[in-house]
PDB file of N, CA and C in Angstrom:
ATOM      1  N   UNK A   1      15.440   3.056   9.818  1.00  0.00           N
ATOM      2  CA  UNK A   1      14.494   2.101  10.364  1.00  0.00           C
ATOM      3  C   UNK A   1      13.053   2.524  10.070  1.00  0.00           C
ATOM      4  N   UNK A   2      12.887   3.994  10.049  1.00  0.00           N
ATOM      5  CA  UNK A   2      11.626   4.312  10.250  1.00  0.00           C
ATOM      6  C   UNK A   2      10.731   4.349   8.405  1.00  0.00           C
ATOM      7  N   UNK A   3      11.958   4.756   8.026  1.00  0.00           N
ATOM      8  CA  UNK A   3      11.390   4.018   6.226  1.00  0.00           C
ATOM      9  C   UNK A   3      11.070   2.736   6.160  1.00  0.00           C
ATOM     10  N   UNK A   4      11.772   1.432   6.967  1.00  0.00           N
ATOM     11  CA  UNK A   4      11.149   0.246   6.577  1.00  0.00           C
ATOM     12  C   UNK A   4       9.863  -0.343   7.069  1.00  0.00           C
ATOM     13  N   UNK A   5       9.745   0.585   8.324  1.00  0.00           N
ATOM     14  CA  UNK A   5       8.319   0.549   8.696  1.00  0.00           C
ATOM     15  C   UNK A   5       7.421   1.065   7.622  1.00  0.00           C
ATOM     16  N   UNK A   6       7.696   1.928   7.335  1.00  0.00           N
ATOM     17  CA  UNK A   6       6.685   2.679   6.453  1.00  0.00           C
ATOM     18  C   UNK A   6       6.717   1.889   4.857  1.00  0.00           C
ATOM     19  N   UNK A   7       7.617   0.990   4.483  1.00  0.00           N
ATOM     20  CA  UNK A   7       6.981   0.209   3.348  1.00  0.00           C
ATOM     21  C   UNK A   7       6.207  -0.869   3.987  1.00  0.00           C
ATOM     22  N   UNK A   8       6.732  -1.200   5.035  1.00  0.00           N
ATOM     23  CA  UNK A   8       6.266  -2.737   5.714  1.00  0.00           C
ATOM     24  C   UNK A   8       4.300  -1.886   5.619  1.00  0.00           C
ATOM     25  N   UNK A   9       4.388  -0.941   6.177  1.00  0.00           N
ATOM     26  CA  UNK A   9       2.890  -0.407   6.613  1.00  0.00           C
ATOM     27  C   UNK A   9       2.392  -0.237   5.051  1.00  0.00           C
ATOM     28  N   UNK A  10       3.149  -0.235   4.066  1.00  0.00           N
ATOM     29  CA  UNK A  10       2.036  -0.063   3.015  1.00  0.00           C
ATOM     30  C   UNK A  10       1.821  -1.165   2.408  1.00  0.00           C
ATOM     31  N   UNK A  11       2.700  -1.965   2.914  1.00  0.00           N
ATOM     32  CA  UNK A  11       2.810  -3.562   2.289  1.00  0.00           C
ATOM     33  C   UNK A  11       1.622  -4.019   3.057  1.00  0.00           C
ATOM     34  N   UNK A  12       1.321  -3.904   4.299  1.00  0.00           N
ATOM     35  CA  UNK A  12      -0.136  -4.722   4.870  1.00  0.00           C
ATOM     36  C   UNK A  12      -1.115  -3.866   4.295  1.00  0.00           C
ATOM     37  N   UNK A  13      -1.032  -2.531   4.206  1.00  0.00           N
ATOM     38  CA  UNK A  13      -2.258  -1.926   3.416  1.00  0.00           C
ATOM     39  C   UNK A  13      -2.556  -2.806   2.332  1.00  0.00           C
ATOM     40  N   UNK A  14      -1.740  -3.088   1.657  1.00  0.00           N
ATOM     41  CA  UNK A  14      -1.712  -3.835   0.199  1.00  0.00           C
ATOM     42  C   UNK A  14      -2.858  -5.280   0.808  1.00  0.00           C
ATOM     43  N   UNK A  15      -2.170  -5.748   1.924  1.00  0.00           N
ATOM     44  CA  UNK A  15      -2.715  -7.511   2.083  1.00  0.00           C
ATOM     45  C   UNK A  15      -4.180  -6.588   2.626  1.00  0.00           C
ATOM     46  N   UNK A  16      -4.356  -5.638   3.596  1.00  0.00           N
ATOM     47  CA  UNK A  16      -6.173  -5.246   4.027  1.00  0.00           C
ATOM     48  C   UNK A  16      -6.805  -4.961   2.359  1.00  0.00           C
ATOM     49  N   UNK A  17      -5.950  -4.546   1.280  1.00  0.00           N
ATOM     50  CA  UNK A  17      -7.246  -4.300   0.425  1.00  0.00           C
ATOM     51  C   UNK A  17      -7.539  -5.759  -0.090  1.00  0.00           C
ATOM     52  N   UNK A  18      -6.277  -6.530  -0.564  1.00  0.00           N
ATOM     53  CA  UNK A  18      -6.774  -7.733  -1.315  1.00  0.00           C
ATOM     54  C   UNK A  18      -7.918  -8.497  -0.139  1.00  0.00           C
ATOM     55  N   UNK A  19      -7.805  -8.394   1.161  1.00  0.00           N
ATOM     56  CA  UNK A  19      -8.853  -9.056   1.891  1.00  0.00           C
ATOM     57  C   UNK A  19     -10.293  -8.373   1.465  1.00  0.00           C
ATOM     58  N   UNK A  20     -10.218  -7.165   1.369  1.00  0.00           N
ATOM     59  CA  UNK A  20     -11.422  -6.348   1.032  1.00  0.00           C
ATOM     60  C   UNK A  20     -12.191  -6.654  -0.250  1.00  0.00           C
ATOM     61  N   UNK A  21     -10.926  -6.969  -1.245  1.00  0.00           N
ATOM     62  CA  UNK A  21     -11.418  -7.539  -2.292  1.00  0.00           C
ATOM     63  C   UNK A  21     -12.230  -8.598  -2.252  1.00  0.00           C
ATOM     64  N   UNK A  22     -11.286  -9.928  -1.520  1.00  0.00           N
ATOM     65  CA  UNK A  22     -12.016 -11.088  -1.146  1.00  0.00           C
ATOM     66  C   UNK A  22     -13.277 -10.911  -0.813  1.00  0.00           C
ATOM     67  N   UNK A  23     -13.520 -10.221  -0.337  1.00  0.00           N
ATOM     68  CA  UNK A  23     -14.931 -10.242   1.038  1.00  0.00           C
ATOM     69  C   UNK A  23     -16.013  -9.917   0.434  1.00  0.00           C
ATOM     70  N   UNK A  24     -15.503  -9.014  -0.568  1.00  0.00           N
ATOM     71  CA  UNK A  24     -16.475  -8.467  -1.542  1.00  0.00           C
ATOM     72  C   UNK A  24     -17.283  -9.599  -2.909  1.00  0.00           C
ATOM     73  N   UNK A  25     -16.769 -10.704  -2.828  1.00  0.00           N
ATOM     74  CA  UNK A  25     -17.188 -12.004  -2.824  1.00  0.00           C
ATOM     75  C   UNK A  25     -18.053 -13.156  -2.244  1.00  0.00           C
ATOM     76  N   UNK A  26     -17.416 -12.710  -0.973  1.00  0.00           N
ATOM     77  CA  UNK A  26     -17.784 -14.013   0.128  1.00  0.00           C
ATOM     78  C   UNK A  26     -17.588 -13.380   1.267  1.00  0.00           C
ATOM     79  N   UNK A  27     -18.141 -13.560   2.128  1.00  0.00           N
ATOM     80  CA  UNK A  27     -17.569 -13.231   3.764  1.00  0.00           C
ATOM     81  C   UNK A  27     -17.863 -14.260   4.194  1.00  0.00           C
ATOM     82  N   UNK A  28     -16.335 -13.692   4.739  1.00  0.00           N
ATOM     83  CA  UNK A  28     -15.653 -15.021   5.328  1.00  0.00           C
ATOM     84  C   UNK A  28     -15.103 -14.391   6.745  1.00  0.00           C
ATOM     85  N   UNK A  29     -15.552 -15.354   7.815  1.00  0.00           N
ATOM     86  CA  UNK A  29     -14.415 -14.680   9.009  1.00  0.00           C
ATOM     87  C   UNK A  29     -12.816 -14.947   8.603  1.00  0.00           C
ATOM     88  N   UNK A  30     -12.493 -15.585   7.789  1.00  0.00           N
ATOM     89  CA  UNK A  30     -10.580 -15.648   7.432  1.00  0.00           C
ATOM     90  C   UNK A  30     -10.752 -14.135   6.730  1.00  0.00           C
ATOM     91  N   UNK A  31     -11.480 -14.138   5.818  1.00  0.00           N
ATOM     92  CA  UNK A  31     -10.994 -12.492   5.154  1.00  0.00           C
ATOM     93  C   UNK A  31     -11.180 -11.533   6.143  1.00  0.00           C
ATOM     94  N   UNK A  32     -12.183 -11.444   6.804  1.00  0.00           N
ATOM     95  CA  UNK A  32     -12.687 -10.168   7.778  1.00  0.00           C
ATOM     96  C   UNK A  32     -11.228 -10.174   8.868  1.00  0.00           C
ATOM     97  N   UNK A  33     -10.793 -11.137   9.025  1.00  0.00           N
ATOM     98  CA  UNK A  33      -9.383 -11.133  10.006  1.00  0.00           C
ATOM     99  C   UNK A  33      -8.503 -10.691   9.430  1.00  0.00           C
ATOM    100  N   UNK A  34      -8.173 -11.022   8.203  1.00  0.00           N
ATOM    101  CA  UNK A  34      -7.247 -10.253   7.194  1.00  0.00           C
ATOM    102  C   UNK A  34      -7.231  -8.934   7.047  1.00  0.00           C
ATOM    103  N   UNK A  35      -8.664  -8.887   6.634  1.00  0.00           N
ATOM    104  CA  UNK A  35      -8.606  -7.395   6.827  1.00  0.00           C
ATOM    105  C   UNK A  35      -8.373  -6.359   7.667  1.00  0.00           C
ATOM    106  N   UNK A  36      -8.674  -6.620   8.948  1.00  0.00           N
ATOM    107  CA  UNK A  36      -8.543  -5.896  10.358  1.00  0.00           C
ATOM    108  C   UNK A  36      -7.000  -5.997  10.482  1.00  0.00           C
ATOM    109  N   UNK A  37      -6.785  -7.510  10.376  1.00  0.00           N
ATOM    110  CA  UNK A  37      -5.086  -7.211  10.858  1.00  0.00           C
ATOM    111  C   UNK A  37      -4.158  -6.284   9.801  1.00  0.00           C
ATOM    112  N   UNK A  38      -4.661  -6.947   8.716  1.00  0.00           N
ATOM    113  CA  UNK A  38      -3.938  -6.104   7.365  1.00  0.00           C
ATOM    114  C   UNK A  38      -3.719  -4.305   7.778  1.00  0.00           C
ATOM    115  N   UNK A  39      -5.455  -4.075   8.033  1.00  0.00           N
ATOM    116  CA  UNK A  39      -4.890  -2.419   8.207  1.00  0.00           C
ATOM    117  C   UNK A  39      -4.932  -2.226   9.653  1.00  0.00           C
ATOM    118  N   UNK A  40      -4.797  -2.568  10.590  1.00  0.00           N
ATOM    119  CA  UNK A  40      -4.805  -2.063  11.893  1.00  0.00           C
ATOM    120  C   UNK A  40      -3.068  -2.479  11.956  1.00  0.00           C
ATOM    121  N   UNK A  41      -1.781  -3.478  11.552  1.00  0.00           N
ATOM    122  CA  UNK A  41      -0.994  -3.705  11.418  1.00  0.00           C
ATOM    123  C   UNK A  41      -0.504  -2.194  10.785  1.00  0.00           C
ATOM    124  N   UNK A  42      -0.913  -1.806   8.979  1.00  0.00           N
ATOM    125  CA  UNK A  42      -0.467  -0.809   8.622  1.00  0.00           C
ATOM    126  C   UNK A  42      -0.740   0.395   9.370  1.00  0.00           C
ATOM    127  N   UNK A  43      -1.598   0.567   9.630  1.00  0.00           N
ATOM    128  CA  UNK A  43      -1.903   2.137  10.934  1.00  0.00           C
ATOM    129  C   UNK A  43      -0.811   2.354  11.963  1.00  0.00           C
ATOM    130  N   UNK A  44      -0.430   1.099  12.647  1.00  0.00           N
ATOM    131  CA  UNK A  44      -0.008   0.959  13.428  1.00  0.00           C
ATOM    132  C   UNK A  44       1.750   1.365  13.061  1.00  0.00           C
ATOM    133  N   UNK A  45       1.733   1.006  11.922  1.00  0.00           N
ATOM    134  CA  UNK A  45       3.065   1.001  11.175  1.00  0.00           C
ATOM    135  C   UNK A  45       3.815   2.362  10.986  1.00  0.00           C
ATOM    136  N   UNK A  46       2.632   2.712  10.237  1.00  0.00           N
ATOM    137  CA  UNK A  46       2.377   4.289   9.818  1.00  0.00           C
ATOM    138  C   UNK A  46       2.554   5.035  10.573  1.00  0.00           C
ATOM    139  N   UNK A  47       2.007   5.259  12.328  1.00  0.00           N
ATOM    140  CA  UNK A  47       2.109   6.170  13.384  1.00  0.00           C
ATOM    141  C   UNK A  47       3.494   5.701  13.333  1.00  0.00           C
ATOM    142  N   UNK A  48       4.371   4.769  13.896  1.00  0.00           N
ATOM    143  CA  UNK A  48       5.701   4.781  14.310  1.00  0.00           C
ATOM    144  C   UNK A  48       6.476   5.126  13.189  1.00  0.00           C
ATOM    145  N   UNK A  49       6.107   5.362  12.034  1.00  0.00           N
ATOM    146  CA  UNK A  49       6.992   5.983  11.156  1.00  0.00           C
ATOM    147  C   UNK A  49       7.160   7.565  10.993  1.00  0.00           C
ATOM    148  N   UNK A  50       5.814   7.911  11.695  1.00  0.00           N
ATOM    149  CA  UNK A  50       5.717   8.946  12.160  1.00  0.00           C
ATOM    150  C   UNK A  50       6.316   9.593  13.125  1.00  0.00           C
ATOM    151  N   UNK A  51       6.925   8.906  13.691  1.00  0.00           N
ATOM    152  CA  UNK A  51       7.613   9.781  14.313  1.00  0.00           C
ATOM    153  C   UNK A  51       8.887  10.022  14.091  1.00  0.00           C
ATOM    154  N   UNK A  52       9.396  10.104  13.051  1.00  0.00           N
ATOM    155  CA  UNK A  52      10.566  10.785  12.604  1.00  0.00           C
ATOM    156  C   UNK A  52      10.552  11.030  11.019  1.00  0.00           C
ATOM    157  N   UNK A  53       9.370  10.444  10.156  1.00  0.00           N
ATOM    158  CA  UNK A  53       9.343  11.101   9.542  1.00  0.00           C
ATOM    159  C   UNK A  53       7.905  12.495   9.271  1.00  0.00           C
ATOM    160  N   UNK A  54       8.311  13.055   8.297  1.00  0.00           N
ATOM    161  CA  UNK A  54       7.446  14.309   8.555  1.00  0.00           C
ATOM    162  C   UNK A  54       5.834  13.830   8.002  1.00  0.00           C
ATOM    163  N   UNK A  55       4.847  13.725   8.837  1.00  0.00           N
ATOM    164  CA  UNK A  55       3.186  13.188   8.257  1.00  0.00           C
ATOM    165  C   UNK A  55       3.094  13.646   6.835  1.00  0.00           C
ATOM    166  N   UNK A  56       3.235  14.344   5.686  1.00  0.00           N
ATOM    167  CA  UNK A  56       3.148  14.916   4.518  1.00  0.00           C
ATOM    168  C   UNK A  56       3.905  13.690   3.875  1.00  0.00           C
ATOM    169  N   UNK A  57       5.031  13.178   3.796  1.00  0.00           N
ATOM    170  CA  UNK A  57       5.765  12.687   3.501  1.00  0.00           C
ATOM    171  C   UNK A  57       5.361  11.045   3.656  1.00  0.00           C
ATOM    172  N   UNK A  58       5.145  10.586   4.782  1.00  0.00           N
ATOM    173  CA  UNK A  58       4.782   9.403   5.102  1.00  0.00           C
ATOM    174  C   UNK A  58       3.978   9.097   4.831  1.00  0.00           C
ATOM    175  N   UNK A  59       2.401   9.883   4.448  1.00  0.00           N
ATOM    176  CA  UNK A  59       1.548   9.646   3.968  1.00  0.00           C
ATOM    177  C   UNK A  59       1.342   9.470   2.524  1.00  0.00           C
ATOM    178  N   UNK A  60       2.020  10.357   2.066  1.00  0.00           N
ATOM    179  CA  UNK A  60       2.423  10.351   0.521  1.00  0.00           C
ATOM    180  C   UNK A  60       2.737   8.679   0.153  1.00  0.00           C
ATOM    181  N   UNK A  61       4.142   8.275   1.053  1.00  0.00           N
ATOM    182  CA  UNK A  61       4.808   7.220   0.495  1.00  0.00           C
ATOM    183  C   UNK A  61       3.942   5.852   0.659  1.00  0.00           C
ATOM    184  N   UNK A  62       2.821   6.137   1.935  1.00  0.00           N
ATOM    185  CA  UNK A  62       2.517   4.826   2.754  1.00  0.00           C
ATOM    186  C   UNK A  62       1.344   4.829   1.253  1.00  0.00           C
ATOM    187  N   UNK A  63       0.500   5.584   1.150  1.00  0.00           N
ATOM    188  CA  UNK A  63      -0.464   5.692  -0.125  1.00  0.00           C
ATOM    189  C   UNK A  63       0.438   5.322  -1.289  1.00  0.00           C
ATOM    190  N   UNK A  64       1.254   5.569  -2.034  1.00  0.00           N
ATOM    191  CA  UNK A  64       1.722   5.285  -3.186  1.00  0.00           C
ATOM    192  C   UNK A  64       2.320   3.792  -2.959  1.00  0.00           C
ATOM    193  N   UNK A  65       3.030   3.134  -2.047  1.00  0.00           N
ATOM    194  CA  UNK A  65       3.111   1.925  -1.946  1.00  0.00           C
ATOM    195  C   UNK A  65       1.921   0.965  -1.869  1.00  0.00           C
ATOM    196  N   UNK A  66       0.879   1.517  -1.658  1.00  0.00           N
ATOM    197  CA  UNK A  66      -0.684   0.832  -1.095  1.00  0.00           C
ATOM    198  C   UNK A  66      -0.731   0.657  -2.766  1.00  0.00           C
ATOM    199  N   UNK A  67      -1.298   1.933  -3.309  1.00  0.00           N
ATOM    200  CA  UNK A  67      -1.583   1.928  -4.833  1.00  0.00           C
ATOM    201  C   UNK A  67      -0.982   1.272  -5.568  1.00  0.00           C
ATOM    202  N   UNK A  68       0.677   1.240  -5.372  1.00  0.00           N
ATOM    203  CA  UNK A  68       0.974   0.523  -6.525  1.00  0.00           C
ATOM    204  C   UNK A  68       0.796  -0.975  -6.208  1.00  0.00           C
ATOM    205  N   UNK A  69       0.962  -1.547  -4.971  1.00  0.00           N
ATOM    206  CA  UNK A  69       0.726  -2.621  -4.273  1.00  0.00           C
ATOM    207  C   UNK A  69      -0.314  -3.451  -4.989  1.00  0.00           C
ATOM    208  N   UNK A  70      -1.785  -2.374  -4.658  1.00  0.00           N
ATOM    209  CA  UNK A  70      -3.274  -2.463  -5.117  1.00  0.00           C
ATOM    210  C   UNK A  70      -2.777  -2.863  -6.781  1.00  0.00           C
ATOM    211  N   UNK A  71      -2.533  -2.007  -7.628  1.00  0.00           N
ATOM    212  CA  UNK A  71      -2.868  -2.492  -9.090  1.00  0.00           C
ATOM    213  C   UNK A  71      -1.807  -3.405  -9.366  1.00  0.00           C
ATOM    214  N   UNK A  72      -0.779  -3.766  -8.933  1.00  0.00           N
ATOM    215  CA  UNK A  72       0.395  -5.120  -8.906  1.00  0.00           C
ATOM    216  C   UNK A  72      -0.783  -6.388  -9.006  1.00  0.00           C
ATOM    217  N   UNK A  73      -1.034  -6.177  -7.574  1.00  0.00           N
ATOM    218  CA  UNK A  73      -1.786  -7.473  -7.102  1.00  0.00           C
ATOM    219  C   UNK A  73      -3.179  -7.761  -8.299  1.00  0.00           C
ATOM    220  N   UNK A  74      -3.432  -6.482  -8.536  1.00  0.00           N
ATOM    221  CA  UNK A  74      -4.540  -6.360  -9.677  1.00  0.00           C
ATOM    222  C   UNK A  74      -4.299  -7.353 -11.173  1.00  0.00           C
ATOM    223  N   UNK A  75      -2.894  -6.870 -11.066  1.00  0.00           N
ATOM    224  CA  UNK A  75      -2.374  -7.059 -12.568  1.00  0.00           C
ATOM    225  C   UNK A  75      -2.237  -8.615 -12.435  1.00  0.00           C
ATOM    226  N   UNK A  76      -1.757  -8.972 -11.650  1.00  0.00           N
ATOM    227  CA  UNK A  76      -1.061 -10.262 -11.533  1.00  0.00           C
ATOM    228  C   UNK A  76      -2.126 -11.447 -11.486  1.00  0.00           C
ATOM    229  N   UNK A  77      -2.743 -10.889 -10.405  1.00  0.00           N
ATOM    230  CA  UNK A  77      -4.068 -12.124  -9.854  1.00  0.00           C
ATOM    231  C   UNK A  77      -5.132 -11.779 -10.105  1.00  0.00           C
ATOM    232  N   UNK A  78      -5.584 -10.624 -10.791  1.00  0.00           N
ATOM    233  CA  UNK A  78      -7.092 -10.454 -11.090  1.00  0.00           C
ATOM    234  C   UNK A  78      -7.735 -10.083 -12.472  1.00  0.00           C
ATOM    235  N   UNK A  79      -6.234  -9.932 -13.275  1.00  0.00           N
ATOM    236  CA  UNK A  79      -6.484 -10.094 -14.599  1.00  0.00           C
ATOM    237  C   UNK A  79      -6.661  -8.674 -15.300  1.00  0.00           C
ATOM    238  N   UNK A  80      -6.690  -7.732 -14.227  1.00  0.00           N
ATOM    239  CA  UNK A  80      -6.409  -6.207 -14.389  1.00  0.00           C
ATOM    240  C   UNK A  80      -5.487  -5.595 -15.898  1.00  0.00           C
ATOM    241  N   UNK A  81      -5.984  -4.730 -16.671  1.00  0.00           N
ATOM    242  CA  UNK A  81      -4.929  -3.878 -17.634  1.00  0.00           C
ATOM    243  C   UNK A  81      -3.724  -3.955 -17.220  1.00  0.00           C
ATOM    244  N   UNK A  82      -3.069  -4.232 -18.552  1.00  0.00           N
ATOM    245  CA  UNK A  82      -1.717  -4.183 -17.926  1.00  0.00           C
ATOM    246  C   UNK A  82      -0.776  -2.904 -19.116  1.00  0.00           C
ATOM    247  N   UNK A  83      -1.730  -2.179 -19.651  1.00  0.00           N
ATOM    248  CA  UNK A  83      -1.742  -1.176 -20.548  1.00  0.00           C
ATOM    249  C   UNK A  83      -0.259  -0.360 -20.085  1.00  0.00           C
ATOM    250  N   UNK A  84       0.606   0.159 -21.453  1.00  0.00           N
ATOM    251  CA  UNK A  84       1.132   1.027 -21.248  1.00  0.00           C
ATOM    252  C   UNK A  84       0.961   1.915 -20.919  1.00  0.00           C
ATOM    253  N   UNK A  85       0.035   2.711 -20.962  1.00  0.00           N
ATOM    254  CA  UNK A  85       0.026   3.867 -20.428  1.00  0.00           C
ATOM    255  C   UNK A  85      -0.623   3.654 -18.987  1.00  0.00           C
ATOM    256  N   UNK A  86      -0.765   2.495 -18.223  1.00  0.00           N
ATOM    257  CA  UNK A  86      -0.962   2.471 -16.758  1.00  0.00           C
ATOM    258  C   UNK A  86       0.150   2.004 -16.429  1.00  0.00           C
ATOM    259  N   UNK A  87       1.141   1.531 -16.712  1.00  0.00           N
ATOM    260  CA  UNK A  87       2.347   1.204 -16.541  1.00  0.00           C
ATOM    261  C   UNK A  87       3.186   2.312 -16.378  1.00  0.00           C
ATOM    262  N   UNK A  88       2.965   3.121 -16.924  1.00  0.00           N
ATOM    263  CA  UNK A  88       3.832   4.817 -17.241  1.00  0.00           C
ATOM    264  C   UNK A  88       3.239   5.240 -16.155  1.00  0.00           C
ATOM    265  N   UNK A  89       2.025   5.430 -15.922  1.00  0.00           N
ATOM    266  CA  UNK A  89       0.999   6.441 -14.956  1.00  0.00           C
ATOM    267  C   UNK A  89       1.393   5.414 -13.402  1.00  0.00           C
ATOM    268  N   UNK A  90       1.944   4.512 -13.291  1.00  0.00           N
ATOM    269  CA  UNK A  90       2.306   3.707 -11.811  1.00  0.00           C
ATOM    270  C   UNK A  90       4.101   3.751 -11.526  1.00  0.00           C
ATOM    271  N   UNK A  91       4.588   3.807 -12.654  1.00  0.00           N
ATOM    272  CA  UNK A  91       5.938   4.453 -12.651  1.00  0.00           C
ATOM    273  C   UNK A  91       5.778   5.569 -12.028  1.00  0.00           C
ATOM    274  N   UNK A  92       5.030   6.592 -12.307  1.00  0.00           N
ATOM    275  CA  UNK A  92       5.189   8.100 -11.823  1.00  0.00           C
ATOM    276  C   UNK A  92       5.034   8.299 -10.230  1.00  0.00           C
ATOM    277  N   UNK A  93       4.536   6.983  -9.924  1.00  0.00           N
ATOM    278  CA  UNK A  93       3.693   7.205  -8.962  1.00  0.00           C
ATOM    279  C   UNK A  93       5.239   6.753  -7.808  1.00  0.00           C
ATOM    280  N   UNK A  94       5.866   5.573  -8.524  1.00  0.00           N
ATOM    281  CA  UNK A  94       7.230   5.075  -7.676  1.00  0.00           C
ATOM    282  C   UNK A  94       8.139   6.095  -7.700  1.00  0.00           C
ATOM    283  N   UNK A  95       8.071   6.876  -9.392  1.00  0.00           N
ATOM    284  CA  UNK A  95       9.083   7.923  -9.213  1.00  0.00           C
ATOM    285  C   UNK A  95       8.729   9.051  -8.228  1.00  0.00           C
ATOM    286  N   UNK A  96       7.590   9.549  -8.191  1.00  0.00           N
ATOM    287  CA  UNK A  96       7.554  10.550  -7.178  1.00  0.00           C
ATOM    288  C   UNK A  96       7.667  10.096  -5.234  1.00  0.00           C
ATOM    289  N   UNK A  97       7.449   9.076  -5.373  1.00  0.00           N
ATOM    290  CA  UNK A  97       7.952   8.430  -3.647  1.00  0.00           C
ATOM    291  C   UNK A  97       9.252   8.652  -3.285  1.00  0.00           C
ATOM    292  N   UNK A  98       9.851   8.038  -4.817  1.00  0.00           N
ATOM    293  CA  UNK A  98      11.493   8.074  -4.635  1.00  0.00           C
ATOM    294  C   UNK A  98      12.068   9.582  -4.170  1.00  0.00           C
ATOM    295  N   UNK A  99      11.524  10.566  -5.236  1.00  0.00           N
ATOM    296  CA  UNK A  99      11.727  11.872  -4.693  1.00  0.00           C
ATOM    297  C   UNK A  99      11.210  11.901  -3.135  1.00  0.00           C
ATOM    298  N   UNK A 100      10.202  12.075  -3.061  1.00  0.00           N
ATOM    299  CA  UNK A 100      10.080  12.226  -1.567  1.00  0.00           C
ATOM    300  C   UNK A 100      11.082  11.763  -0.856  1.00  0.00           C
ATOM    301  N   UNK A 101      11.372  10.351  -0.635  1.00  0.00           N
ATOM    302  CA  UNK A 101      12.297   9.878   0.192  1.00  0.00           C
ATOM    303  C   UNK A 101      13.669  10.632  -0.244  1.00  0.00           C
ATOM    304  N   UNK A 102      14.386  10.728  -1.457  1.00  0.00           N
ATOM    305  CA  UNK A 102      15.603  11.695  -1.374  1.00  0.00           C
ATOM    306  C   UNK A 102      15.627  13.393  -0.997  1.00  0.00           C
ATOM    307  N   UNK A 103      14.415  14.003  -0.509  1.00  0.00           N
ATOM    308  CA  UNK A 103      14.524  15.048  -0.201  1.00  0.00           C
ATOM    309  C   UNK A 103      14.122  14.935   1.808  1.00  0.00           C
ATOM    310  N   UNK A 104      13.831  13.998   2.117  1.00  0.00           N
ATOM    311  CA  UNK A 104      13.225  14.151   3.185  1.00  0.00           C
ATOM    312  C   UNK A 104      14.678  13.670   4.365  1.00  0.00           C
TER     313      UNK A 104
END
């Protein structure tokens, strides 16, 4: 249970940056709400995953789901590189989570 919190928490990290992005445009009270809920949702996520898994670990995974989240959303909707060798360098980033989670 406490792993699906902890993607769910990097999955709203993901929705607080694209709001951040937004805002950085326009401010808007819809983005500024996004944003607050986005990461006060993931924080919130993050502590209860915390408690059974080890903070080193959770932090690792909740950040590497954010990141890859971040340049996904990049790639897709903002027109971001979609370069092999950032493709390789965001693989590494899923492969080393995966480890984490099979040793933890």
């Amino acid at each position: 249970m406490e792993w699906f919190l902890l993607l769910f928490a990097g999955l709203f990290e993901v929705i607080g940056v694209v709001a951040l992005n937004k805002l950085s445009f326009k401010l808007t009270i819809k983005w500024f709400l996004i944003l607050f809920g986005g990461f006060a949702i993931s924080l919130t996520l993050l502590t209860l995953a915390m408690k059974e898994i080890p903070m080193g670990t959770a932090y690792a995974i909740w950040t590497g789901v954010g990141t890859v989240g971040g340049v996904i959303m990049g790639m897709i909707f903002y027109g971001e590189s979609r370069s092999v060798l950032r493709l390789f360098f965001i693989s590494l980033v899923v492969v080393a989570a995966a480890g984490l989670k099979l040793i933890s």
